[in-house]
PDB file of N, CA and C in Angstrom:
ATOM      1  N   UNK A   1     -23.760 114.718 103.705  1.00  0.00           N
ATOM      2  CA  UNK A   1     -23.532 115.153 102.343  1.00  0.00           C
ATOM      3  C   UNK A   1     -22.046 115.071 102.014  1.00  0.00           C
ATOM      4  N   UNK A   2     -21.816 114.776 100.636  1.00  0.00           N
ATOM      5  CA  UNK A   2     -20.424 114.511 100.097  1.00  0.00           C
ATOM      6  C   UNK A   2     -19.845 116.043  99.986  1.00  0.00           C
ATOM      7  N   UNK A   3     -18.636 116.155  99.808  1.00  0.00           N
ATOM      8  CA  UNK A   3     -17.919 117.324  99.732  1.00  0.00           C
ATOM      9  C   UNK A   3     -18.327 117.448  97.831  1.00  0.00           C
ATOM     10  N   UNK A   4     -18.576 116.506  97.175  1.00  0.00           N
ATOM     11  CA  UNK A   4     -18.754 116.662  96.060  1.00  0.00           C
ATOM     12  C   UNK A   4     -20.327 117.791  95.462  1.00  0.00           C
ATOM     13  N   UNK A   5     -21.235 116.916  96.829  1.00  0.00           N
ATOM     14  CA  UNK A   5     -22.714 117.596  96.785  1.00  0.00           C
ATOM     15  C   UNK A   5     -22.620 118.546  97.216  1.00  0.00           C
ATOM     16  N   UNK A   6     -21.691 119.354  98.192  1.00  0.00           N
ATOM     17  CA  UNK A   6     -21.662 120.475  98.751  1.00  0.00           C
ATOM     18  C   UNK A   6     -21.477 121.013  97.619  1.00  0.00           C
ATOM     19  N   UNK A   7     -20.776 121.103  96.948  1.00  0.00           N
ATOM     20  CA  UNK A   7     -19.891 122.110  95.769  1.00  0.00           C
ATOM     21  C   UNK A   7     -21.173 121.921  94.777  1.00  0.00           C
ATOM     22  N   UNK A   8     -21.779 120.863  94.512  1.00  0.00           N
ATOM     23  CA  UNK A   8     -22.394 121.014  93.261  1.00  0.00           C
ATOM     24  C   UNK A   8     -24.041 122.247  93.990  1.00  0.00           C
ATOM     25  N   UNK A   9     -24.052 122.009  95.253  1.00  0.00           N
ATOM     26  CA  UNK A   9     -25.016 122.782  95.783  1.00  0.00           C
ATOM     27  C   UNK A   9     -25.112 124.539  95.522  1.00  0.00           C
ATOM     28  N   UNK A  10     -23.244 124.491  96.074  1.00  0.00           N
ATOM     29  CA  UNK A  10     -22.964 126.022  96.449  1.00  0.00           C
ATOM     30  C   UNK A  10     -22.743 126.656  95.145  1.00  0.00           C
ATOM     31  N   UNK A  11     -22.393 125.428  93.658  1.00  0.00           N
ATOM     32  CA  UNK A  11     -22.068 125.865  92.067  1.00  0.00           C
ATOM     33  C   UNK A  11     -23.555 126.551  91.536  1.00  0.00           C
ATOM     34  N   UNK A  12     -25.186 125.529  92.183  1.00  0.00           N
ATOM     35  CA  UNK A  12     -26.109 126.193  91.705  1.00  0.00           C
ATOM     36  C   UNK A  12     -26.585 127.296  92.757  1.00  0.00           C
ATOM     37  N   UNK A  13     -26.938 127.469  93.820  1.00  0.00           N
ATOM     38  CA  UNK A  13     -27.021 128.957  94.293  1.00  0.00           C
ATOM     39  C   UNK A  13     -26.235 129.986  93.755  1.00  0.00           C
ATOM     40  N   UNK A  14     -24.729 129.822  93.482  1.00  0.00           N
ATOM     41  CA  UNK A  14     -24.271 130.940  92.845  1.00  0.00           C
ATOM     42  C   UNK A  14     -25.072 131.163  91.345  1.00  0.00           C
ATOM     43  N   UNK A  15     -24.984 130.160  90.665  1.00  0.00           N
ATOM     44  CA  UNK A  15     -25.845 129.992  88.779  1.00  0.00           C
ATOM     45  C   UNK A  15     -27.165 130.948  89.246  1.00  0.00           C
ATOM     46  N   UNK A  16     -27.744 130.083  90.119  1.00  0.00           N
ATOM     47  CA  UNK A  16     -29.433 131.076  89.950  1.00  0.00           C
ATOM     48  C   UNK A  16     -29.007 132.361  91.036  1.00  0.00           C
ATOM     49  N   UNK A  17     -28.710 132.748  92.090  1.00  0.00           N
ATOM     50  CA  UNK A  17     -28.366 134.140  91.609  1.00  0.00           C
ATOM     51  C   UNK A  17     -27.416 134.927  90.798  1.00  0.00           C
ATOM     52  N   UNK A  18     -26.762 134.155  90.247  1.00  0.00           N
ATOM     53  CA  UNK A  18     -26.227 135.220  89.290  1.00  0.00           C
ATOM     54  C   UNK A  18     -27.414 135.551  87.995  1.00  0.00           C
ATOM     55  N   UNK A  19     -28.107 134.108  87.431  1.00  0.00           N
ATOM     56  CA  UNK A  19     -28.925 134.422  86.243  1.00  0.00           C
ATOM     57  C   UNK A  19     -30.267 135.261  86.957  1.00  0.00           C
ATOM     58  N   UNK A  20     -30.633 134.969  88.262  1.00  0.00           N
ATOM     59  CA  UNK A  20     -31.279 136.177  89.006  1.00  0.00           C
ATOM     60  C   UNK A  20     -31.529 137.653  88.392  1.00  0.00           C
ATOM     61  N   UNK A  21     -29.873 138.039  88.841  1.00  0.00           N
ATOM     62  CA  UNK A  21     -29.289 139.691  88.732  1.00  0.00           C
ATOM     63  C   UNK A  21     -29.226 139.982  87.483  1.00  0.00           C
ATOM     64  N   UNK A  22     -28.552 138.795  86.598  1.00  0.00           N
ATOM     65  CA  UNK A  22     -27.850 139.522  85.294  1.00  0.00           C
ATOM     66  C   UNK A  22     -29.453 139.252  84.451  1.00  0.00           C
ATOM     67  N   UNK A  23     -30.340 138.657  84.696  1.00  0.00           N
ATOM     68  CA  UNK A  23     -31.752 139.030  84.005  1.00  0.00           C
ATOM     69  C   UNK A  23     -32.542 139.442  84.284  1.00  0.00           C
ATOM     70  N   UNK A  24     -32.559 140.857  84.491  1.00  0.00           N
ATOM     71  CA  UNK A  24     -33.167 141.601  85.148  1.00  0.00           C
ATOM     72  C   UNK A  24     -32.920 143.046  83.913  1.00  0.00           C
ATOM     73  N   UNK A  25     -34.171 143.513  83.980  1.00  0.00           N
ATOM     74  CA  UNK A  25     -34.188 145.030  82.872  1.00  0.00           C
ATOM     75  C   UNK A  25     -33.150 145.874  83.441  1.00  0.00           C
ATOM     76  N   UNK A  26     -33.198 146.069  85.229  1.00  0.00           N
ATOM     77  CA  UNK A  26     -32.006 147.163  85.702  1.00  0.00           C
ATOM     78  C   UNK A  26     -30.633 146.561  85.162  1.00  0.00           C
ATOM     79  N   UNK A  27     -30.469 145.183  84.829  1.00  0.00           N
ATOM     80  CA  UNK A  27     -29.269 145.365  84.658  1.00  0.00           C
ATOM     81  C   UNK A  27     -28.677 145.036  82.928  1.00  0.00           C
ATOM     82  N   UNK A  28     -29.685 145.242  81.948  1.00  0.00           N
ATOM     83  CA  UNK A  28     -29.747 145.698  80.986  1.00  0.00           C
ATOM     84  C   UNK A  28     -29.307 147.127  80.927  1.00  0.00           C
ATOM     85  N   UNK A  29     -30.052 147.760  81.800  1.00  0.00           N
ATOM     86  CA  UNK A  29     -29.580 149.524  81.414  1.00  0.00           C
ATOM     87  C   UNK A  29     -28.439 149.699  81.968  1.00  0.00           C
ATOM     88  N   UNK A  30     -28.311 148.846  83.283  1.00  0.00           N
ATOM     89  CA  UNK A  30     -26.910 148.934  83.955  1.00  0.00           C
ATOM     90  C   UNK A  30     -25.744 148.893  82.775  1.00  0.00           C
ATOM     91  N   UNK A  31     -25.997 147.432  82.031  1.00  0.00           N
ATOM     92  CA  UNK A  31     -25.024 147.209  80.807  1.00  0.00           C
ATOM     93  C   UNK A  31     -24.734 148.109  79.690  1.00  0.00           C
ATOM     94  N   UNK A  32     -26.147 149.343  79.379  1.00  0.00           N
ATOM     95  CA  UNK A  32     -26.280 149.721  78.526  1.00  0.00           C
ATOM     96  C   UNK A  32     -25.580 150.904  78.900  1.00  0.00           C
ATOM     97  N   UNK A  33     -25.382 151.218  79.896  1.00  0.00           N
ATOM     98  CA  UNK A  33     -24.545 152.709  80.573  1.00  0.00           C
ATOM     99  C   UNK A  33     -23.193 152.476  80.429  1.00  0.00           C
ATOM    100  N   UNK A  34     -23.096 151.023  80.671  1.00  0.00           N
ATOM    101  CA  UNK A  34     -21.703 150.766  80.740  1.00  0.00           C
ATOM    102  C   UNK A  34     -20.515 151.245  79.444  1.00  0.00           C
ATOM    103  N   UNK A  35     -22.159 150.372  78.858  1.00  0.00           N
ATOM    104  CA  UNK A  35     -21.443 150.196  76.953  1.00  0.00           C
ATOM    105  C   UNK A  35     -20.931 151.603  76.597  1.00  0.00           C
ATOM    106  N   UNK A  36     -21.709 152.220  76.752  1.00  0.00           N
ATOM    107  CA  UNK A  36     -22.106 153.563  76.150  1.00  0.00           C
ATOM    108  C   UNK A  36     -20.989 154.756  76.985  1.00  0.00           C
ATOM    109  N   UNK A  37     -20.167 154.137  78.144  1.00  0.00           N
ATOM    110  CA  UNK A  37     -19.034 154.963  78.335  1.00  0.00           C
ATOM    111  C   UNK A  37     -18.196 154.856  77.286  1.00  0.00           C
ATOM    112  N   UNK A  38     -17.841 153.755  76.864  1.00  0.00           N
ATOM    113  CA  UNK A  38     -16.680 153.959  75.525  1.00  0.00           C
ATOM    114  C   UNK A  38     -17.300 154.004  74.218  1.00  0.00           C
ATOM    115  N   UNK A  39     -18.428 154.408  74.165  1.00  0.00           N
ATOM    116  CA  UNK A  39     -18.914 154.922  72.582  1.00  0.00           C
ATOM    117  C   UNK A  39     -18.470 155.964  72.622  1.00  0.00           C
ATOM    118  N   UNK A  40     -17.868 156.803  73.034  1.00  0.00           N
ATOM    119  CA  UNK A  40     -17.203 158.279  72.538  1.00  0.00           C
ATOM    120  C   UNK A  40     -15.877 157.809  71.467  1.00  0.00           C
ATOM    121  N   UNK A  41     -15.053 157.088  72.782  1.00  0.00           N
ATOM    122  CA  UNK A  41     -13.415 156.290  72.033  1.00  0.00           C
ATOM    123  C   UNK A  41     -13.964 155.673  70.621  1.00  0.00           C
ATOM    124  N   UNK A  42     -14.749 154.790  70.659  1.00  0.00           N
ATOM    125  CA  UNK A  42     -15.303 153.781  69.391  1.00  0.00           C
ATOM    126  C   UNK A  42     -14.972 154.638  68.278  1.00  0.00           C
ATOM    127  N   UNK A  43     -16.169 156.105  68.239  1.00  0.00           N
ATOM    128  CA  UNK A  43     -16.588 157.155  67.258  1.00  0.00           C
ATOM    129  C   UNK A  43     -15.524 157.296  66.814  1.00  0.00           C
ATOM    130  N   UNK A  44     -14.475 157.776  67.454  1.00  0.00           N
ATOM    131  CA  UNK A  44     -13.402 158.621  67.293  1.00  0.00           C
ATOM    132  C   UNK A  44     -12.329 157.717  66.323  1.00  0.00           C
ATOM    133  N   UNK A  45     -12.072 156.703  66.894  1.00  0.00           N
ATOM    134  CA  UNK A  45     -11.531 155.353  66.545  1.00  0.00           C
ATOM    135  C   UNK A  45     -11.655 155.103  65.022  1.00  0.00           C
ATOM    136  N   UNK A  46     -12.939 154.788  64.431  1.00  0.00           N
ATOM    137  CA  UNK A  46     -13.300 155.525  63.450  1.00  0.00           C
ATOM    138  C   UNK A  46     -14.556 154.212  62.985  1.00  0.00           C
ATOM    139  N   UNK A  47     -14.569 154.043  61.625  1.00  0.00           N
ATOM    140  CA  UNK A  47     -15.557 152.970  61.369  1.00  0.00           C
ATOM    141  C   UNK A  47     -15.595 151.807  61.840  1.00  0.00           C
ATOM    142  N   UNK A  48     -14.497 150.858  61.239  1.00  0.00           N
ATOM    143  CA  UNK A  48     -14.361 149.726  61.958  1.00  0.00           C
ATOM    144  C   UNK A  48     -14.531 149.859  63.458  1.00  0.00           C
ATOM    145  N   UNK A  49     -14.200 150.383  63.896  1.00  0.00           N
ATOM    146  CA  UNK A  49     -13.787 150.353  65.285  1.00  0.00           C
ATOM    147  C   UNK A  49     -15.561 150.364  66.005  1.00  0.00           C
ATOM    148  N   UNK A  50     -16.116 151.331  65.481  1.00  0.00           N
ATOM    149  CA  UNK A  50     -17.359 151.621  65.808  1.00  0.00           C
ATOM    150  C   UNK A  50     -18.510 150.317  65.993  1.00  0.00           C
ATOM    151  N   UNK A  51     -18.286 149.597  64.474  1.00  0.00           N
ATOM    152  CA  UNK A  51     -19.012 148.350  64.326  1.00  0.00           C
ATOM    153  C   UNK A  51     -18.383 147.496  65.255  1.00  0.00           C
ATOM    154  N   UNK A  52     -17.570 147.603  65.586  1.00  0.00           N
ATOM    155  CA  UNK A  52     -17.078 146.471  66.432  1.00  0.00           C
ATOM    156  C   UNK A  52     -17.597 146.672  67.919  1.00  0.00           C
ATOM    157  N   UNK A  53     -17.140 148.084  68.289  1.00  0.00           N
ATOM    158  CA  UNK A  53     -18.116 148.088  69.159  1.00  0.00           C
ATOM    159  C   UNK A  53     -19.468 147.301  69.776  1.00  0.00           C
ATOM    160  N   UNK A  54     -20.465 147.742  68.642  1.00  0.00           N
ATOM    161  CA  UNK A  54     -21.991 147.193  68.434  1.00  0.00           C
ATOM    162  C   UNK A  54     -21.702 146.145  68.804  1.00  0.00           C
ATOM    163  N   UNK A  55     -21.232 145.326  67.955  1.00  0.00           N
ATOM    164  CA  UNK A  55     -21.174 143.707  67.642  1.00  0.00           C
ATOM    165  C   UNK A  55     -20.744 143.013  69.600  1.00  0.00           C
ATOM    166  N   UNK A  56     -19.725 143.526  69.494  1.00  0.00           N
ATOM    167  CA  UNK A  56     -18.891 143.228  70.799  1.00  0.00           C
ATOM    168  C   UNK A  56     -19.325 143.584  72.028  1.00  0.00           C
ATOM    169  N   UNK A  57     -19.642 144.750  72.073  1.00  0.00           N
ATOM    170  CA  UNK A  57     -19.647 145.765  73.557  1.00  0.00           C
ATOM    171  C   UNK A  57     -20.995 145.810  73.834  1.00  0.00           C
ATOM    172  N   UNK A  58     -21.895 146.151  73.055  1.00  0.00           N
ATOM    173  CA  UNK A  58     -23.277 147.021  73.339  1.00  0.00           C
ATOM    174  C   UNK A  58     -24.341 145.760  72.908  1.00  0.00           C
ATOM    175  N   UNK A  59     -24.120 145.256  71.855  1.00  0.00           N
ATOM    176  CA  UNK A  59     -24.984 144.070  71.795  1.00  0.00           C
ATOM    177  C   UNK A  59     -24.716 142.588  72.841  1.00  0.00           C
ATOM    178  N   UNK A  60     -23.751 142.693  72.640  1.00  0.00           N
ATOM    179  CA  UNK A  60     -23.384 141.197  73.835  1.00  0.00           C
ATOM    180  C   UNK A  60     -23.953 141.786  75.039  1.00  0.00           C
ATOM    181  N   UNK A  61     -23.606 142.942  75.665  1.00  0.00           N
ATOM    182  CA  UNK A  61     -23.708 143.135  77.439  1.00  0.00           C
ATOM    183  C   UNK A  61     -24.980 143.288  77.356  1.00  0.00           C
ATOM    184  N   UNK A  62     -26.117 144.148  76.426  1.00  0.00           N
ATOM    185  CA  UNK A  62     -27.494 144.704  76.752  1.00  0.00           C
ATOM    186  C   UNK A  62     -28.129 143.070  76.112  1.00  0.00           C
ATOM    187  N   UNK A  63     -28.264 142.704  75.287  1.00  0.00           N
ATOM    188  CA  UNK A  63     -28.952 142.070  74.927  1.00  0.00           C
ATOM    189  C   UNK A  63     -28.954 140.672  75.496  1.00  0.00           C
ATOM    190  N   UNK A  64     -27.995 140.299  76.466  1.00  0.00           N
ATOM    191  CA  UNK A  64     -28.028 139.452  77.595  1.00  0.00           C
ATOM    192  C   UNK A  64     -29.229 139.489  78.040  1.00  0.00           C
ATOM    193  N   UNK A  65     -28.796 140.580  78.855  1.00  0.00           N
ATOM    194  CA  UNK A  65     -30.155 140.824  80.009  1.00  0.00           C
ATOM    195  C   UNK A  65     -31.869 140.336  79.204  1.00  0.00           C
ATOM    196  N   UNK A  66     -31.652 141.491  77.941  1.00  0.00           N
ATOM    197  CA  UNK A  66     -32.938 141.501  77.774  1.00  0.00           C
ATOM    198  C   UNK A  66     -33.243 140.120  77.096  1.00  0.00           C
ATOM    199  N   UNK A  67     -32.473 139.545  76.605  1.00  0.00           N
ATOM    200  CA  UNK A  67     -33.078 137.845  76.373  1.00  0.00           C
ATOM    201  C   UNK A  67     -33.518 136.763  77.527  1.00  0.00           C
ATOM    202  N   UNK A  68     -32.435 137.147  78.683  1.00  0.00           N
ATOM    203  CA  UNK A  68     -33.230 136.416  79.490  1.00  0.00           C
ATOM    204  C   UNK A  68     -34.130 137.242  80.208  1.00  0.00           C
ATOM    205  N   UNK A  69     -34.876 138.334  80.177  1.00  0.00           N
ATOM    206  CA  UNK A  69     -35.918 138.869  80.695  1.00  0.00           C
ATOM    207  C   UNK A  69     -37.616 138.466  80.142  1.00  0.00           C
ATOM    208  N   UNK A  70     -37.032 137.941  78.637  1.00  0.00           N
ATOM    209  CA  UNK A  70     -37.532 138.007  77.421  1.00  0.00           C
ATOM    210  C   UNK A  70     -38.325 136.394  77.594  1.00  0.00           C
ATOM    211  N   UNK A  71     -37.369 135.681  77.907  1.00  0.00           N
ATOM    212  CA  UNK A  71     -37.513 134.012  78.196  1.00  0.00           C
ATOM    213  C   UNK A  71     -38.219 134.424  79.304  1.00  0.00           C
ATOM    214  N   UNK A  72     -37.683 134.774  80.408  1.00  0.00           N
ATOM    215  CA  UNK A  72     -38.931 134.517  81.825  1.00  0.00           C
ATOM    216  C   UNK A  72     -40.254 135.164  81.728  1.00  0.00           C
ATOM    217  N   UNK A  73     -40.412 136.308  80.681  1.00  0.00           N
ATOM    218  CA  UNK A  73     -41.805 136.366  80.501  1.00  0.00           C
ATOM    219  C   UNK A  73     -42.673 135.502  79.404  1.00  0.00           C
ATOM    220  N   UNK A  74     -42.109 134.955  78.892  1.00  0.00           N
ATOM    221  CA  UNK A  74     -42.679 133.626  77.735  1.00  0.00           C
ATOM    222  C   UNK A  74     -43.119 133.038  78.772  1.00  0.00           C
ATOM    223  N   UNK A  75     -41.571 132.727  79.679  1.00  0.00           N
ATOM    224  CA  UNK A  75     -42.142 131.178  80.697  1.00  0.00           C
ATOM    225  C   UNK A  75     -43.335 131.673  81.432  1.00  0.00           C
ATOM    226  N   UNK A  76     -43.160 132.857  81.684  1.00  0.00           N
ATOM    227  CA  UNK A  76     -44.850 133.197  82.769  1.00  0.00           C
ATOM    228  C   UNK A  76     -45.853 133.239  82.025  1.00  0.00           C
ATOM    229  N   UNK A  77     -45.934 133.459  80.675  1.00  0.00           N
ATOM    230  CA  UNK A  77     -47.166 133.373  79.964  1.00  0.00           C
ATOM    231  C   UNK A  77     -47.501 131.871  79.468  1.00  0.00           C
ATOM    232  N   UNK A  78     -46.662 131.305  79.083  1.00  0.00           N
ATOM    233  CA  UNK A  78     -46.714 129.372  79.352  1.00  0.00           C
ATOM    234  C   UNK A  78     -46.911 129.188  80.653  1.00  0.00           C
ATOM    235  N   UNK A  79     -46.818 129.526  81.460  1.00  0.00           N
ATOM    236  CA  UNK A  79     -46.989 128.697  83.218  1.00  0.00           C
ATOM    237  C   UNK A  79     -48.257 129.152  83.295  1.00  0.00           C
ATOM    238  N   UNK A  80     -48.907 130.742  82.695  1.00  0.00           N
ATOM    239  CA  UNK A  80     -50.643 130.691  82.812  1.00  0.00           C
ATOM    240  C   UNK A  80     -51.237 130.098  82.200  1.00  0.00           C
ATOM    241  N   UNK A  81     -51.048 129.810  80.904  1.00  0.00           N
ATOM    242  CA  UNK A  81     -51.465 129.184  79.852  1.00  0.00           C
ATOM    243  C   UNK A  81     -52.155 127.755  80.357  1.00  0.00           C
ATOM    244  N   UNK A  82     -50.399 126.954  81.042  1.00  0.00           N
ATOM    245  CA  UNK A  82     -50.842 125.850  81.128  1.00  0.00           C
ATOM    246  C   UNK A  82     -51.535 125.498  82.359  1.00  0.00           C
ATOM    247  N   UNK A  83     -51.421 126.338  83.518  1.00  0.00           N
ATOM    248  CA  UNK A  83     -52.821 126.493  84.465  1.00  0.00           C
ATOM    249  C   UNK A  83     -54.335 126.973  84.139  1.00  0.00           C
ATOM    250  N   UNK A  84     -54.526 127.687  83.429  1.00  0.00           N
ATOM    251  CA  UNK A  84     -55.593 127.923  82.794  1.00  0.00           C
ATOM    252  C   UNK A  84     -56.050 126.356  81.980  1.00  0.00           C
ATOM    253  N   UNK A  85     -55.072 125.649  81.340  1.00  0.00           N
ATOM    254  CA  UNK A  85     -55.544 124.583  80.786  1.00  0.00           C
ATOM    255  C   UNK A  85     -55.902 122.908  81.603  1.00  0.00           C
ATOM    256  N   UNK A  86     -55.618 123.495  82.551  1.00  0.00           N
ATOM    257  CA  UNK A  86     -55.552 122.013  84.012  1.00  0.00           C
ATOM    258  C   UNK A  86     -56.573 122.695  84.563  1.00  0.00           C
ATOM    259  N   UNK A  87     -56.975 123.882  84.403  1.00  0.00           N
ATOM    260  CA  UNK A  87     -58.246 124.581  85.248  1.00  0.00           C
ATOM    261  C   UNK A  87     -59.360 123.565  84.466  1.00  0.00           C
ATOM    262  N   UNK A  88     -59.529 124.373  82.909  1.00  0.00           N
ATOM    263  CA  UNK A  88     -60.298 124.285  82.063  1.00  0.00           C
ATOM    264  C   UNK A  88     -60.545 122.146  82.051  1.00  0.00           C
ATOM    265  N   UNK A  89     -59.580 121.256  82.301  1.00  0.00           N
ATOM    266  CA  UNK A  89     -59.610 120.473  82.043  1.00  0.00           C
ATOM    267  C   UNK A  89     -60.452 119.661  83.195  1.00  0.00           C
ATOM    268  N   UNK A  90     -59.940 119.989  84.736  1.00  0.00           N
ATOM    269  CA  UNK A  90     -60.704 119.614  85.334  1.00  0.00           C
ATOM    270  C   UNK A  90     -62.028 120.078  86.117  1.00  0.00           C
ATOM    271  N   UNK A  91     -62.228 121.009  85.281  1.00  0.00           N
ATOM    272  CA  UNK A  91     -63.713 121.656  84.902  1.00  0.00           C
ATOM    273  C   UNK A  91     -64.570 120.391  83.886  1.00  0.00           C
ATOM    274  N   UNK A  92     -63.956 120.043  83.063  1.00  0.00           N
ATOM    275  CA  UNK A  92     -65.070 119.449  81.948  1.00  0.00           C
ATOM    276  C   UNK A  92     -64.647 117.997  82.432  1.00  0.00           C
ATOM    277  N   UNK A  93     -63.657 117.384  83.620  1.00  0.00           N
ATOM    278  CA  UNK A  93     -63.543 116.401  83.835  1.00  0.00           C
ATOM    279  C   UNK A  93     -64.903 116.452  85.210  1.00  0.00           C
ATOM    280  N   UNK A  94     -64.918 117.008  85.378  1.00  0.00           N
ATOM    281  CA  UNK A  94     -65.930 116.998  86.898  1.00  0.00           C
ATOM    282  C   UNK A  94     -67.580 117.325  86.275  1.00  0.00           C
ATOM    283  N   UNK A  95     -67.392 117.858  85.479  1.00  0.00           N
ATOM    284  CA  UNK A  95     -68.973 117.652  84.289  1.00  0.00           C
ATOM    285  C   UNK A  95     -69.190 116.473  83.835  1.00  0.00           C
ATOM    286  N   UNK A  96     -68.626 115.955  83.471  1.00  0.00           N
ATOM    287  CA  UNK A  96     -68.299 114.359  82.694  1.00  0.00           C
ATOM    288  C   UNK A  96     -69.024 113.612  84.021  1.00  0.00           C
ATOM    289  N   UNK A  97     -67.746 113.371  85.221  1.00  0.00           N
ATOM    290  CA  UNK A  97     -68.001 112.616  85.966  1.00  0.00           C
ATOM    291  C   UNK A  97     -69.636 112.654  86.697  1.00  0.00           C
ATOM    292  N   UNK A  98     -70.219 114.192  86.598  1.00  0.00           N
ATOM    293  CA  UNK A  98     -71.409 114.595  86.832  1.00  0.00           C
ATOM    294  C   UNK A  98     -72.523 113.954  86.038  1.00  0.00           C
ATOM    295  N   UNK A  99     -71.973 113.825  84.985  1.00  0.00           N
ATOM    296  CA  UNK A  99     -72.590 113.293  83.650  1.00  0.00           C
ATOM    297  C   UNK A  99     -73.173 111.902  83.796  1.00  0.00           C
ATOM    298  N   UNK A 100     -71.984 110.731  83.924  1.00  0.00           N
ATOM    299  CA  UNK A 100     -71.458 109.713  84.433  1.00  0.00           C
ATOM    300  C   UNK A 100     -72.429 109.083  85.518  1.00  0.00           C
ATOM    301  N   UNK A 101     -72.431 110.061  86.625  1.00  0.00           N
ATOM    302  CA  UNK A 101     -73.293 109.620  88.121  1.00  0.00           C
ATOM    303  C   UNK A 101     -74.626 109.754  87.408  1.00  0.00           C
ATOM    304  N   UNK A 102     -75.221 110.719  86.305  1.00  0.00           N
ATOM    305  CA  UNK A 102     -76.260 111.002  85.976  1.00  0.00           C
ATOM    306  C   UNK A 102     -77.026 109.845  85.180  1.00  0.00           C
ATOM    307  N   UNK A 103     -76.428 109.662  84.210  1.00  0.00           N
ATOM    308  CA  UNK A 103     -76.715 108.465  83.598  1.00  0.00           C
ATOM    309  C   UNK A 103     -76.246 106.774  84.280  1.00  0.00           C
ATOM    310  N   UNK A 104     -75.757 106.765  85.063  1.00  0.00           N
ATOM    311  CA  UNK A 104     -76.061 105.596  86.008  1.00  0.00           C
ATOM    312  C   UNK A 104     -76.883 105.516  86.648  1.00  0.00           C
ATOM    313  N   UNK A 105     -77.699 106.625  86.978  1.00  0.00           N
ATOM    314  CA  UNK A 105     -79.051 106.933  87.878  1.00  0.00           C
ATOM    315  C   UNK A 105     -79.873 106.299  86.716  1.00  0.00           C
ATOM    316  N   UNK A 106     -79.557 107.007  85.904  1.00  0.00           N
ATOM    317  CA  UNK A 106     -80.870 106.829  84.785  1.00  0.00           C
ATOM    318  C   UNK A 106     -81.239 105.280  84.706  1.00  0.00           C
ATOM    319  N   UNK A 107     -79.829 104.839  84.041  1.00  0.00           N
ATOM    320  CA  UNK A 107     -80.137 103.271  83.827  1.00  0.00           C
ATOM    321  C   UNK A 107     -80.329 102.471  84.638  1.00  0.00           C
ATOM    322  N   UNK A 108     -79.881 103.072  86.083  1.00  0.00           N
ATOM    323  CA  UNK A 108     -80.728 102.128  87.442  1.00  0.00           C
ATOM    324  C   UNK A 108     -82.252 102.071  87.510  1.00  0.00           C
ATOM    325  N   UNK A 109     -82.561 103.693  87.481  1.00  0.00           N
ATOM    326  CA  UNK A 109     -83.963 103.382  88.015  1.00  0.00           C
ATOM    327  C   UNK A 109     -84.718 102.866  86.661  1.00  0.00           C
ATOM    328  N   UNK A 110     -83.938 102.671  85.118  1.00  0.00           N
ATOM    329  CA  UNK A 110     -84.774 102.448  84.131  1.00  0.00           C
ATOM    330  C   UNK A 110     -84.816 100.486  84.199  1.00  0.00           C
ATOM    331  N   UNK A 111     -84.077  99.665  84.630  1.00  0.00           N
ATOM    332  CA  UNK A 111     -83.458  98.547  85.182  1.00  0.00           C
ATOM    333  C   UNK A 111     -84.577  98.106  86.097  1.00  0.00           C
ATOM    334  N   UNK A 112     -84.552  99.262  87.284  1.00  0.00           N
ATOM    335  CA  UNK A 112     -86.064  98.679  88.369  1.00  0.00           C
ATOM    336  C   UNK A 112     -87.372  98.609  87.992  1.00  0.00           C
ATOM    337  N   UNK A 113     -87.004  99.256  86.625  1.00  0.00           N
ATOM    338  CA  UNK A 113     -88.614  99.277  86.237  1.00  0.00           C
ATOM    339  C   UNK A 113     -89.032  98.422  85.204  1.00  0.00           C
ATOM    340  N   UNK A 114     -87.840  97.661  84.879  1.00  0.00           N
ATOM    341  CA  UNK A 114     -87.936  96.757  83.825  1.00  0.00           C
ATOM    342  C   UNK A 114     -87.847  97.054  82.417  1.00  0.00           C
ATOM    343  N   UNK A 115     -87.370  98.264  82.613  1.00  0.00           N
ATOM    344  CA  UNK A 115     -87.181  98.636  80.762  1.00  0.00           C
ATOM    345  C   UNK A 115     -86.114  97.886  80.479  1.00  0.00           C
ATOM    346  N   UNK A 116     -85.122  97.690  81.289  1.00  0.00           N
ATOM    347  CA  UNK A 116     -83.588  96.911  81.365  1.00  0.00           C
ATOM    348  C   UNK A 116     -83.425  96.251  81.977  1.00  0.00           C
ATOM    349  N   UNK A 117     -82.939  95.100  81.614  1.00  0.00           N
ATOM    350  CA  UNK A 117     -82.745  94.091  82.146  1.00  0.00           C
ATOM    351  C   UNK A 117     -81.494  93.913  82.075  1.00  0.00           C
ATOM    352  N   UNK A 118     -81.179  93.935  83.419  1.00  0.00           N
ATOM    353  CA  UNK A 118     -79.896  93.753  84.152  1.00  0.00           C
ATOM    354  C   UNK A 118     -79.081  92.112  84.925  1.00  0.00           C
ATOM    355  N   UNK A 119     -77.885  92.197  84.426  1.00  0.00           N
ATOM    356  CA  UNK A 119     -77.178  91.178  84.229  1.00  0.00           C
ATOM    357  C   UNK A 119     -76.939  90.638  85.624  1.00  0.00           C
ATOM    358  N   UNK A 120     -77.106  89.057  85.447  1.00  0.00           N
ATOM    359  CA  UNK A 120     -76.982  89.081  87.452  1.00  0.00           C
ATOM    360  C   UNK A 120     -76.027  88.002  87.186  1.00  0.00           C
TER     361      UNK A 120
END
């Protein structure tokens, strides 16, 4: 391996555990404890200061988490979805093919008996 592939290796183990940890509900509330130490200063600070807060502090750090918590349960309800639909599919593909063997029977033995006349 290149010293280049090493790094691009050791760049994604760090990416997926970090998006791991930081999407995770504990560390939503983790963020949300955080925020919520300097909402006293904010208050005090006065209006502006307060909204800025929100905007800045408490919405950026919590609502991280919970968006990507938010995405990996979509993706798990799409990943059943679309197994349920490869279930369902090769269910009515194996009926078909059942189907298929069935009516080739048919037209054989209808062929030996001379209802059909078969191509030689």
């Amino acid at each position: 391996m290149s010293i280049k592939d090493n790094i691009t290796k050791f760049n994604d183990l760090v990416a997926v555990a970090l998006t791991d940890t930081v999407g995770t509900m504990w560390c939503a509330y983790a963020f949300a404890i955080l925020a919520l130490i300097s909402l006293p200063d904010a208050i005090h600070a006065g209006l502006a200061t307060t909204i800025s807060w929100i905007a800045q502090t408490f919405l950026q750090l919590v609502l991280l988490s919970v968006i990507m918590v938010g995405q990996e349960v979509q993706a798990r309800k799409t990943e059943s979805r679309a197994q349920q639909d490869h279930d369902t599919i090769l269910a009515e593909f194996a009926e078909i093919k059942a189907m298929h063997v069935e009516l080739t029977s048919l037209h054989e033995d209808k062929a030996g008996c001379g209802y059909i006349q078969s191509e030689q």
